[in-house]
C-alpha atoms as a PDB file:
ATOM      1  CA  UNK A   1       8.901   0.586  17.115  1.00  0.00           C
ATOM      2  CA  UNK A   2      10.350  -0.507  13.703  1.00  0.00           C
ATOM      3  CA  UNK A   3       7.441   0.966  11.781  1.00  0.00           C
ATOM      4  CA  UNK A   4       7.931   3.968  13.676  1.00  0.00           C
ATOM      5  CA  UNK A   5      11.462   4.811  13.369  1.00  0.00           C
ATOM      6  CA  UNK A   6      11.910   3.600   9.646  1.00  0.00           C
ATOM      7  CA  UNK A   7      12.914   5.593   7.132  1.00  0.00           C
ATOM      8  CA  UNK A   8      13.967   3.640   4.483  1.00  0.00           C
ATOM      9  CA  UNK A   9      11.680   1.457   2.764  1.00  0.00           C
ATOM     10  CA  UNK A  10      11.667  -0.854  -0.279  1.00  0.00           C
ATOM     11  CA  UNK A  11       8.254  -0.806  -2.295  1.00  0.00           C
ATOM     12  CA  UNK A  12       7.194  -4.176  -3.491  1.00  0.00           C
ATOM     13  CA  UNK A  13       4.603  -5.512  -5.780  1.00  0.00           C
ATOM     14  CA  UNK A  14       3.014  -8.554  -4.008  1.00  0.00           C
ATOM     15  CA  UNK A  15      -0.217  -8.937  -6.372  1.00  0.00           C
ATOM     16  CA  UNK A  16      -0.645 -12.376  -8.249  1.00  0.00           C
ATOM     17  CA  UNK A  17      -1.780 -11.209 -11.464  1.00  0.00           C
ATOM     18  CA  UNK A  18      -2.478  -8.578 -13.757  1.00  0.00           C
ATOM     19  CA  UNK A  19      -5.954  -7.992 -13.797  1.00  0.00           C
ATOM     20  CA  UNK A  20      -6.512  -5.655 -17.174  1.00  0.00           C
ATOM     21  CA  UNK A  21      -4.198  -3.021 -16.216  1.00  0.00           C
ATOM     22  CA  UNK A  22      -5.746  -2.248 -12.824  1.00  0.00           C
ATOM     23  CA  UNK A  23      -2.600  -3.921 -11.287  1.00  0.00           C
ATOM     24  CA  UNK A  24      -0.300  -1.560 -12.866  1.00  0.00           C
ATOM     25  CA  UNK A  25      -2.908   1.434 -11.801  1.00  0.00           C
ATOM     26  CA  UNK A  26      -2.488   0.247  -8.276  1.00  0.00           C
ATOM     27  CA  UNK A  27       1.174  -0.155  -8.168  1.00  0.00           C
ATOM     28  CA  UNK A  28       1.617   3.335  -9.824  1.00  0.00           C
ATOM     29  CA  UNK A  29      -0.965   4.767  -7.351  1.00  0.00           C
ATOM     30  CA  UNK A  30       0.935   3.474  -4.553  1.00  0.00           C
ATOM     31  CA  UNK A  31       4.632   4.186  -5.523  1.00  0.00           C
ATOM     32  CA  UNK A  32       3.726   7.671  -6.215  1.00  0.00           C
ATOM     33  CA  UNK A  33       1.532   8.354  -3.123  1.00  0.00           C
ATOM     34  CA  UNK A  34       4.371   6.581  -0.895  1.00  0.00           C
ATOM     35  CA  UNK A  35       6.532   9.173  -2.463  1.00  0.00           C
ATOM     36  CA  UNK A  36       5.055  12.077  -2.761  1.00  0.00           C
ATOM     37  CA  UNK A  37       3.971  11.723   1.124  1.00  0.00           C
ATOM     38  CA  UNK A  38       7.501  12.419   2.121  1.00  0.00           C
ATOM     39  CA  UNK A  39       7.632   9.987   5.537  1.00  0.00           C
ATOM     40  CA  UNK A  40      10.066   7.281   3.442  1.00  0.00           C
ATOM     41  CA  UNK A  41      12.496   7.228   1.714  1.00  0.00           C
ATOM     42  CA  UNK A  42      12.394   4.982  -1.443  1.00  0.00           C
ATOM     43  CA  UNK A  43      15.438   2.710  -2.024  1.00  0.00           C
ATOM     44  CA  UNK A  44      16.245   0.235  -5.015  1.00  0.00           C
ATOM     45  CA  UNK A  45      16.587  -2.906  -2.685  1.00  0.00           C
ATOM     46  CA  UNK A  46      15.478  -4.683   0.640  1.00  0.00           C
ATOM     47  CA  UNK A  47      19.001  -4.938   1.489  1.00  0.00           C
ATOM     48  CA  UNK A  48      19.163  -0.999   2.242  1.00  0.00           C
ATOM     49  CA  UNK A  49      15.480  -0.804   3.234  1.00  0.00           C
ATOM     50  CA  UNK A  50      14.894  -0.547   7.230  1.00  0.00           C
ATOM     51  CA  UNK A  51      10.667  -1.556   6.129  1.00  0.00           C
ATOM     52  CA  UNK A  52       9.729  -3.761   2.946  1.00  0.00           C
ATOM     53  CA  UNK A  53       5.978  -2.408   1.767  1.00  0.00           C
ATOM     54  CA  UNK A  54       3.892  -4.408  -0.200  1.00  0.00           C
ATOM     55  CA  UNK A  55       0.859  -3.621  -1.680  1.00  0.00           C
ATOM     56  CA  UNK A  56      -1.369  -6.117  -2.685  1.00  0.00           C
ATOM     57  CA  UNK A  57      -5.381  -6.968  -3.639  1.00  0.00           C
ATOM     58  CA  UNK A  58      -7.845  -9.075  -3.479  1.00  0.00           C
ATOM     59  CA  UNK A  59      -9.559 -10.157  -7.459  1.00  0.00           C
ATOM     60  CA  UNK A  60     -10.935  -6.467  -8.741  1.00  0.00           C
ATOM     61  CA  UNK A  61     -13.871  -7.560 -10.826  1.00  0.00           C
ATOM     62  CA  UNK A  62     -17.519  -5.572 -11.377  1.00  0.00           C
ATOM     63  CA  UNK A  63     -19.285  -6.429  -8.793  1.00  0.00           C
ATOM     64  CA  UNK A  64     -17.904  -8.081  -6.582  1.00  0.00           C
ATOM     65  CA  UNK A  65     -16.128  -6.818  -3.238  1.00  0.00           C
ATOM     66  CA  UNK A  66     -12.053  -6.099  -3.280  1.00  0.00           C
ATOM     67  CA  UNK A  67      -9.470  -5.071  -0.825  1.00  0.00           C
ATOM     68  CA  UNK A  68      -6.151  -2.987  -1.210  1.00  0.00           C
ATOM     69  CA  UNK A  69      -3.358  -4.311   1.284  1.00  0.00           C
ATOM     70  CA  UNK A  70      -0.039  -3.560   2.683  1.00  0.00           C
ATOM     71  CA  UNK A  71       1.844  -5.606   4.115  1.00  0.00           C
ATOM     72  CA  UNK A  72       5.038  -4.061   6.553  1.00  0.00           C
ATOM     73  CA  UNK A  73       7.687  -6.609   6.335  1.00  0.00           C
ATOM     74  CA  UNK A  74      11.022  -6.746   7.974  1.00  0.00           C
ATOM     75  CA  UNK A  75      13.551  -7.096   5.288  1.00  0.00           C
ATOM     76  CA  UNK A  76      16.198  -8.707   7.655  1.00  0.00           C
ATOM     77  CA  UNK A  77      14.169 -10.973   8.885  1.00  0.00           C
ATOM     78  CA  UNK A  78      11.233 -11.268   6.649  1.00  0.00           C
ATOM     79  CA  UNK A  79       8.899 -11.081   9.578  1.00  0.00           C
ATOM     80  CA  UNK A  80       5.574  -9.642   8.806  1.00  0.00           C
ATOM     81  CA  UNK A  81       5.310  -6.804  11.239  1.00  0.00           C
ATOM     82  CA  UNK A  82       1.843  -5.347  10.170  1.00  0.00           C
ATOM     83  CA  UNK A  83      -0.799  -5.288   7.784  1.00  0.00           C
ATOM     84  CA  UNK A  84      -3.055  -2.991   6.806  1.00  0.00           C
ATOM     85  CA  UNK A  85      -6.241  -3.609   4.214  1.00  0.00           C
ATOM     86  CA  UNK A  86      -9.080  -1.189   2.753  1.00  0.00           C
ATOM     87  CA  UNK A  87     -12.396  -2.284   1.012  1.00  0.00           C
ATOM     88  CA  UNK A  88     -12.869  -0.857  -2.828  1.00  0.00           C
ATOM     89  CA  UNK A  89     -16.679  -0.149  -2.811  1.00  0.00           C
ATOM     90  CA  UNK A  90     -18.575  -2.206  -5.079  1.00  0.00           C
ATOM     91  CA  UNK A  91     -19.505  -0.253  -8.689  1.00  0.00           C
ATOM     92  CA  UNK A  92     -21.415  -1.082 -12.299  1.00  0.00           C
ATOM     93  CA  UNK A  93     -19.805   1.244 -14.478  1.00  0.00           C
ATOM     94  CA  UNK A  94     -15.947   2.077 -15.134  1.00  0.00           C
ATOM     95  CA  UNK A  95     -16.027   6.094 -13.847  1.00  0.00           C
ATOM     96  CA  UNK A  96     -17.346   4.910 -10.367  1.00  0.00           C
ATOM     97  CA  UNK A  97     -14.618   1.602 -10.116  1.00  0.00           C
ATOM     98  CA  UNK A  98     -11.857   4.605 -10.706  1.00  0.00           C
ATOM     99  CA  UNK A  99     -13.729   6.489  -7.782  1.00  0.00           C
ATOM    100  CA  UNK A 100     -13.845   3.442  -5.558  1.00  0.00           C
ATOM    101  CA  UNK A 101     -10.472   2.635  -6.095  1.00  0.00           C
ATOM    102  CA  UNK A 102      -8.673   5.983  -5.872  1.00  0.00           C
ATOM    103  CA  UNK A 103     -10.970   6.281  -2.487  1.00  0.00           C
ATOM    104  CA  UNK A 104      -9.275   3.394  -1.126  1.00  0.00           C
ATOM    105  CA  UNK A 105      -5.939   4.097  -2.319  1.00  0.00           C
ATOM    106  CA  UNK A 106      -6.151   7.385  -0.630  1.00  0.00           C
ATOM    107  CA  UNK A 107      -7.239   5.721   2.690  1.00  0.00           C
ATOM    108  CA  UNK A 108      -4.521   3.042   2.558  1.00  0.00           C
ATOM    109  CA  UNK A 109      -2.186   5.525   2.106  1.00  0.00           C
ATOM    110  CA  UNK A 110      -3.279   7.608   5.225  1.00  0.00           C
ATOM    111  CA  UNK A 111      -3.355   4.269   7.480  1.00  0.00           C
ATOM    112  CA  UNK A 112       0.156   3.784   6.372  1.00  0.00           C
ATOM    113  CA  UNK A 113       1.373   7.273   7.145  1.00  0.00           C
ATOM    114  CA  UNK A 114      -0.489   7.337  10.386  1.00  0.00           C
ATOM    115  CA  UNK A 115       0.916   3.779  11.508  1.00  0.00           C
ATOM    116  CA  UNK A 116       4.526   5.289  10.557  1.00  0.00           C
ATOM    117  CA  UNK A 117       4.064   8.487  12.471  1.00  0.00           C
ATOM    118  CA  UNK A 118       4.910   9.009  16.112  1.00  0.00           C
ATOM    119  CA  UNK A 119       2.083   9.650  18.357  1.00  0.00           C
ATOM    120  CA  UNK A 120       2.227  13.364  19.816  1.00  0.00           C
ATOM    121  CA  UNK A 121       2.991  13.775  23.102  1.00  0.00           C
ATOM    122  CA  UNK A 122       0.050  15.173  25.261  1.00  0.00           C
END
């Protein structure tokens, strides 16, 4: 019920490390598509956030399989109330990694919307 009735939301960075400048793709990626979907309401801290949102991912190397996560934390109680995690589809050169990722950004993005959006009524 949480998820669906809040508004406000605190974004937060929860990845380990920069990984040549794909972290700082991702969090830009996500801020903007968080915003621009107009369901939340960005604030500056948890304290006024009703949802904490992290995004987060597995090691992004060639070759090898990655994930994009968020995780839907309370910010009272820091209770982890969901999480939701795409694959990035493997890829050899640079153009296609872009692809892969912006694909999975794109999906995250809709899981999180959807999970934050009342169900119609029948």
């Amino acid at each position: 019920m949480q998820i669906l009735t809040g508004r406000k939301v605190f974004l937060s960075n929860a990845a380990s490390r920069p990984i040549f400048g794909v972290q700082d793709l991702i969090w830009n990626e996500f801020y903007a598509g968080i915003k621009s979907a107009s369901r939340f309401q960005i604030v500056g801290t948890p304290e006024e956030a009703d949802l904490v949102l992290e995004i987060g991912h597995s090691p992004i190397l060639r070759g090898t399989p990655a994930e994009l996560s968020v995780r839907i934390v309370d910010p009272k109680t820091n209770v982890l109330l969901w999480q939701i995690w795409e694959s990035v589809e493997l890829w050899n050169i640079q153009s296609t990694g872009r692809k892969n990722l912006d694909s999975a950004m794109a999906a995250l993005l809709g899981d999180v919307t959807a999970l934050a959006t009342s169900p119609s009524s029948p």
